[in-house]
C-alpha atoms as a PDB file:
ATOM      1  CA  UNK A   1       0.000   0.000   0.000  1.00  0.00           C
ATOM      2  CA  UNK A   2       1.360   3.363  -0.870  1.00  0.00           C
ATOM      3  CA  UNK A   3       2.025   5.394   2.695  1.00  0.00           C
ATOM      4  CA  UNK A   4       4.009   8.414   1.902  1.00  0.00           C
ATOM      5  CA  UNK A   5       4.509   8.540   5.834  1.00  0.00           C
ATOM      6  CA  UNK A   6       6.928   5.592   5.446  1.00  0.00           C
ATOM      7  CA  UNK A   7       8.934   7.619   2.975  1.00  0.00           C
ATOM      8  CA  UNK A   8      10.341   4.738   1.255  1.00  0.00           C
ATOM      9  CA  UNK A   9      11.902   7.011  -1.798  1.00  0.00           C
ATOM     10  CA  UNK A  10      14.636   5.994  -3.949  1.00  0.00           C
ATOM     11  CA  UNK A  11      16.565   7.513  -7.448  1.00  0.00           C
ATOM     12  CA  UNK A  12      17.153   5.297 -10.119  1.00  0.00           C
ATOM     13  CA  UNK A  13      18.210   5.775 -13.850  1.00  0.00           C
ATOM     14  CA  UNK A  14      16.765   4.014 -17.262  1.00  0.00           C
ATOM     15  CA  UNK A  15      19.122   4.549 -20.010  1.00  0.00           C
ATOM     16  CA  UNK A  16      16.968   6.251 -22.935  1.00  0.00           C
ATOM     17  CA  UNK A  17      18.376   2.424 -25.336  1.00  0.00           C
ATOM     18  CA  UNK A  18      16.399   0.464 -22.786  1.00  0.00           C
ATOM     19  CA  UNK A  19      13.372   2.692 -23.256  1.00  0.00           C
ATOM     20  CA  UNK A  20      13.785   1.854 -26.916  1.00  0.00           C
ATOM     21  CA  UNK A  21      14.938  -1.885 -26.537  1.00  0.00           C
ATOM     22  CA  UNK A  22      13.653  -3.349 -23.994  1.00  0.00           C
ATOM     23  CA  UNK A  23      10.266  -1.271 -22.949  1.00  0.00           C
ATOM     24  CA  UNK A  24       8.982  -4.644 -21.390  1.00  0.00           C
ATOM     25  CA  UNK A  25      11.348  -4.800 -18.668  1.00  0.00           C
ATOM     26  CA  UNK A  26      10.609  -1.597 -17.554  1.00  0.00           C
ATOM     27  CA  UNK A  27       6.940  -2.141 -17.585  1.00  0.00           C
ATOM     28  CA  UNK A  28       8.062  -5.254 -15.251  1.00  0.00           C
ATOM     29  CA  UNK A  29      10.528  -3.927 -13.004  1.00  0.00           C
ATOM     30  CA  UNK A  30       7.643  -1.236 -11.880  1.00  0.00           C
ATOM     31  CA  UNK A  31       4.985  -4.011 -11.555  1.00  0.00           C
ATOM     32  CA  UNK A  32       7.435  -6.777  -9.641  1.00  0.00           C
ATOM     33  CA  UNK A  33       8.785  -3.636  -7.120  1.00  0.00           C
ATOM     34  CA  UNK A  34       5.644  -1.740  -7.317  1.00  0.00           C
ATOM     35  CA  UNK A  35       7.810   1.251  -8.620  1.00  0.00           C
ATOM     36  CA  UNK A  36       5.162   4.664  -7.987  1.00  0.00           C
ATOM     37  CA  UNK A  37       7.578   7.486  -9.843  1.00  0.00           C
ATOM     38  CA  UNK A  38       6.864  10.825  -8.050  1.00  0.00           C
ATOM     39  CA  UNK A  39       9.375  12.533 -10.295  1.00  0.00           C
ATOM     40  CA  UNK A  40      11.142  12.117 -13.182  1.00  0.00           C
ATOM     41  CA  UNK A  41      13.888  13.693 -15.137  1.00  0.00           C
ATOM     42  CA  UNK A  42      15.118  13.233 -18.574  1.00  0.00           C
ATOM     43  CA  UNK A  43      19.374  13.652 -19.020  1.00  0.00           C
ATOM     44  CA  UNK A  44      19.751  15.473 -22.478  1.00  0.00           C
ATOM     45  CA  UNK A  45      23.800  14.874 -21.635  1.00  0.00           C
ATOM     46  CA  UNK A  46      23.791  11.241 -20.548  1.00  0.00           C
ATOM     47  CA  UNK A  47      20.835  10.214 -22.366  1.00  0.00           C
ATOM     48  CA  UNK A  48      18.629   9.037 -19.417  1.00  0.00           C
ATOM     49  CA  UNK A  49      15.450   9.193 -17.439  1.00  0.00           C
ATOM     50  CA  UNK A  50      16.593   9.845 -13.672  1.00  0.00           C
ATOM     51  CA  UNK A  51      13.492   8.712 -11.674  1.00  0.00           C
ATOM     52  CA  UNK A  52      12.532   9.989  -7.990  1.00  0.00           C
ATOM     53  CA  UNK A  53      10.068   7.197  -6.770  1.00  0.00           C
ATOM     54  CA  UNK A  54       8.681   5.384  -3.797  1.00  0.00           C
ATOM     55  CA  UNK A  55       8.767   1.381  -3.513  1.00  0.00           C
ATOM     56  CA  UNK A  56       7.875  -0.614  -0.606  1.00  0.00           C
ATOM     57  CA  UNK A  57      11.111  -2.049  -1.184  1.00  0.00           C
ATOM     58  CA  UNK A  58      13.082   0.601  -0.597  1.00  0.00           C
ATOM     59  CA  UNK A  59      14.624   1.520   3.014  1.00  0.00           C
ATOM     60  CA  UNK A  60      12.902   3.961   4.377  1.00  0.00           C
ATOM     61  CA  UNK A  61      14.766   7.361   4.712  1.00  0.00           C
ATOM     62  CA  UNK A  62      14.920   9.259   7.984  1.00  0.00           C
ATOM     63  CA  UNK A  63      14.166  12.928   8.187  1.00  0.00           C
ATOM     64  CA  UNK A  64      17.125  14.810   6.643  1.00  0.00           C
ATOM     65  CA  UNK A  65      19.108  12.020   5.230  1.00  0.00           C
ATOM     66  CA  UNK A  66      19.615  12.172   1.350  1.00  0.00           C
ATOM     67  CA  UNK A  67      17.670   9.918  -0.711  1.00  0.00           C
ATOM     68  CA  UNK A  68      19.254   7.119  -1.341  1.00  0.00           C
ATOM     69  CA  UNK A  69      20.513   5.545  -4.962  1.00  0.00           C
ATOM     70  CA  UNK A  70      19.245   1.912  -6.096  1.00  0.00           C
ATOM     71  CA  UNK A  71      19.942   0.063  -9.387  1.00  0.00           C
ATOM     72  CA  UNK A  72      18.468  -2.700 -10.808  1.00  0.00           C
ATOM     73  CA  UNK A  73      19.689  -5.228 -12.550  1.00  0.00           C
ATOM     74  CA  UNK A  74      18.740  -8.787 -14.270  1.00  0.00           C
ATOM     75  CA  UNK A  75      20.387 -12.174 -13.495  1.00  0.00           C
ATOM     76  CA  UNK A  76      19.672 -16.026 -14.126  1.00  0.00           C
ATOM     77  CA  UNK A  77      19.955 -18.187 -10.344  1.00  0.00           C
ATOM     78  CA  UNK A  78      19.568 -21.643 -10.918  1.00  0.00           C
ATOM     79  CA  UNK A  79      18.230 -20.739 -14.572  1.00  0.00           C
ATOM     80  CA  UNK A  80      15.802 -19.035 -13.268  1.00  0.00           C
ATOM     81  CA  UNK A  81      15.447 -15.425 -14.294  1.00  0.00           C
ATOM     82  CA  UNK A  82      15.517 -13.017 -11.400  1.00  0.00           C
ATOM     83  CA  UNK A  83      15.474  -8.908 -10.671  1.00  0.00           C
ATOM     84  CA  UNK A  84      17.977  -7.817  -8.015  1.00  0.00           C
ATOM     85  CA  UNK A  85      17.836  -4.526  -6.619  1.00  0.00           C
ATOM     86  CA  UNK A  86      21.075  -3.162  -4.914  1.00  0.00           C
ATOM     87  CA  UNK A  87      21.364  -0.325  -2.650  1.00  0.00           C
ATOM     88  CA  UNK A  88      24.525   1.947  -3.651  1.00  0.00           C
ATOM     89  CA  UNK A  89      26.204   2.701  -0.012  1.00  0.00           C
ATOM     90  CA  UNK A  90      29.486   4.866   1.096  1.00  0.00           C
ATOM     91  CA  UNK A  91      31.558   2.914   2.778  1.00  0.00           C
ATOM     92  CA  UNK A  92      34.903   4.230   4.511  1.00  0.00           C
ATOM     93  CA  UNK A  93      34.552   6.728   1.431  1.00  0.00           C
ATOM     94  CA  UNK A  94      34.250   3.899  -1.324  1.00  0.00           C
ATOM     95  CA  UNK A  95      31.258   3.512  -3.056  1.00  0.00           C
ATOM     96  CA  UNK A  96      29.693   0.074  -2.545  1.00  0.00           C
ATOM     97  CA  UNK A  97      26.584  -1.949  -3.369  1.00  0.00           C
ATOM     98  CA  UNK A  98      24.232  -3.704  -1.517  1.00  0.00           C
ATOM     99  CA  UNK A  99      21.754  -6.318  -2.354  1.00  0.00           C
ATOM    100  CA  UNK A 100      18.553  -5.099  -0.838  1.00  0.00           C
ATOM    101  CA  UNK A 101      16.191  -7.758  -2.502  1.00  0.00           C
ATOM    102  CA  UNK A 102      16.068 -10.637  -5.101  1.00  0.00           C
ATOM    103  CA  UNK A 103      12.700 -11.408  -6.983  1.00  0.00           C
ATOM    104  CA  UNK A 104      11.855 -13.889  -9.467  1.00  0.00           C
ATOM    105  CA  UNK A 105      10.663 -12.410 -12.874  1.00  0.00           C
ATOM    106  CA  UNK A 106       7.157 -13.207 -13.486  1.00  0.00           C
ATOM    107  CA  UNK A 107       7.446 -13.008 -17.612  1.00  0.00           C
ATOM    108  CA  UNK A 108       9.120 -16.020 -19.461  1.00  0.00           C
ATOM    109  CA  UNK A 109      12.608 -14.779 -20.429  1.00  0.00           C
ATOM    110  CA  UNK A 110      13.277 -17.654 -22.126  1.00  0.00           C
ATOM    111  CA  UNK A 111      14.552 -17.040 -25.892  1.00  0.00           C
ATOM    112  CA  UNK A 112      13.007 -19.662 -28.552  1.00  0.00           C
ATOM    113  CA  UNK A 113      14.799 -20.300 -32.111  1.00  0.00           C
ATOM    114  CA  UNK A 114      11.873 -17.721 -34.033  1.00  0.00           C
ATOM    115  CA  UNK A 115      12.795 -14.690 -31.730  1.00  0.00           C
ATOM    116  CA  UNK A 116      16.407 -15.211 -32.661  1.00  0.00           C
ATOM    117  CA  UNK A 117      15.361 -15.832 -36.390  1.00  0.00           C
ATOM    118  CA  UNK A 118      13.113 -12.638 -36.494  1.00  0.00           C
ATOM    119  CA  UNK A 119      16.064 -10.670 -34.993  1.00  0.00           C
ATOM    120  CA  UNK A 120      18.517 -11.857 -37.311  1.00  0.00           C
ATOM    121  CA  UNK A 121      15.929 -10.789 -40.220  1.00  0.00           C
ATOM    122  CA  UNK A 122      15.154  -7.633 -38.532  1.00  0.00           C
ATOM    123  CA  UNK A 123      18.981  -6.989 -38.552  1.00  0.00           C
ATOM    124  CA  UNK A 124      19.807  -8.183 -41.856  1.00  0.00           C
ATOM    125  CA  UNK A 125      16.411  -5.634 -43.171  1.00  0.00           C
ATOM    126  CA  UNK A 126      18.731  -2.813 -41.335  1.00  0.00           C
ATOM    127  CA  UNK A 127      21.743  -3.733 -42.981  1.00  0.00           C
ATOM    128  CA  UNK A 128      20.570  -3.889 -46.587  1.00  0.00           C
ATOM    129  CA  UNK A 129      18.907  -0.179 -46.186  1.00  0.00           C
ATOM    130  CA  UNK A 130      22.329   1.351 -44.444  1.00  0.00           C
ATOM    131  CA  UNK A 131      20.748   1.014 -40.862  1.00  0.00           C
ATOM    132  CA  UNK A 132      23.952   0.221 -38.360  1.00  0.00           C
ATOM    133  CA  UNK A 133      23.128  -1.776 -35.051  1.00  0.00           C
ATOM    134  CA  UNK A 134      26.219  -2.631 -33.188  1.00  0.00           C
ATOM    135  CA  UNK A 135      24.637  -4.902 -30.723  1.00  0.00           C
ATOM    136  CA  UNK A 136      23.706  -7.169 -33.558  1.00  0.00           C
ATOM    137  CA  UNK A 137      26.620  -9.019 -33.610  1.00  0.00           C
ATOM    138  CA  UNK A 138      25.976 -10.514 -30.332  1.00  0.00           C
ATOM    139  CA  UNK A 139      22.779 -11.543 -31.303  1.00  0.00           C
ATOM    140  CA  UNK A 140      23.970 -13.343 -34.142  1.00  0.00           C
ATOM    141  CA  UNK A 141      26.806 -15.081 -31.650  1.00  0.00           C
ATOM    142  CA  UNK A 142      23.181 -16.090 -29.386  1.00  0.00           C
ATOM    143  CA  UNK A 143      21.815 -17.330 -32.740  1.00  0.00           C
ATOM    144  CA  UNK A 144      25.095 -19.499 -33.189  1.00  0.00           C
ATOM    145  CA  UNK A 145      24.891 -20.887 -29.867  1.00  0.00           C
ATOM    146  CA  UNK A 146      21.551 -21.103 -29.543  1.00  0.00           C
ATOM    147  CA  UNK A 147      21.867 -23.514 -33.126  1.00  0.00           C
ATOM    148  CA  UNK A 148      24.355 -25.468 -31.533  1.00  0.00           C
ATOM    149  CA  UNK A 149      22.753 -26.357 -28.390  1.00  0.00           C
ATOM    150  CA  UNK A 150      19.411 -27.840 -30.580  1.00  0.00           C
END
């Protein structure tokens, strides 16, 4: 339930690619952490959306402390595709990360052979019109191994 007398607040960034990429995991990181954004910023010279935003999974922040800083990030345990959110903490002056919280990803991450194929198409489309898209070749190393596994 949202309490704004808990003041569980946070900052984050979104890079403005994963906007563009990857839209779905946003829309799931702010269901799965029940992400309510009371501000938001966009970062003409880093290219980024710098969000203000209370979670009941964030700590909750005393009167007068700074907001804290979280990131997010995606990770496979046991095959299993999971969020983590880490709190970033000063420690003896070094910047440090903590894992707050570990979640299991409700959407099936798993990649079949057609989403590989339709990227590879989608990429070879680009190619033959002039379109560059760096992070291609990856995908076609995925393809590779994905072929060799099957």
């Amino acid at each position: 339930m949202f309490r704004t007398k808990d003041k569980r607040v946070g900052r984050f960034a979104i890079k403005q690619e994963t906007f563009e990429d990857n839209f779905d995991w946003i829309v799931e990181l702010f269901s799965l952490f029940h992400i309510i954004p009371l501000r938001v910023d966009y970062k003409f010279e880093y290219l980024l959306y710098e969000y203000t935003a209370y979670s009941e999974d964030f700590d909750i922040v005393p009167e007068g402390e700074k907001v804290p800083v979280y990131i997010f990030k995606s990770c496979l345990i046991g095959g299993v595709a999971h969020m983590v959110l880490n709190k970033e903490v000063l420690v003896n002056d070094c910047l440090k990360y903590t894992t707050i919280i570990v979640k299991e990803r409700k959407s099936d991450t798993s990649i079949t052979k057609s989403q590989i194929d339709a990227v590879i198409d989608e990429f070879l489309r680009k190619l033959k019109y002039g379109v560059k898209d760096t992070t291609m070749k990856l995908r076609i190393d995925l393809k590779k191994q994905f072929n060799a596994i099957n």
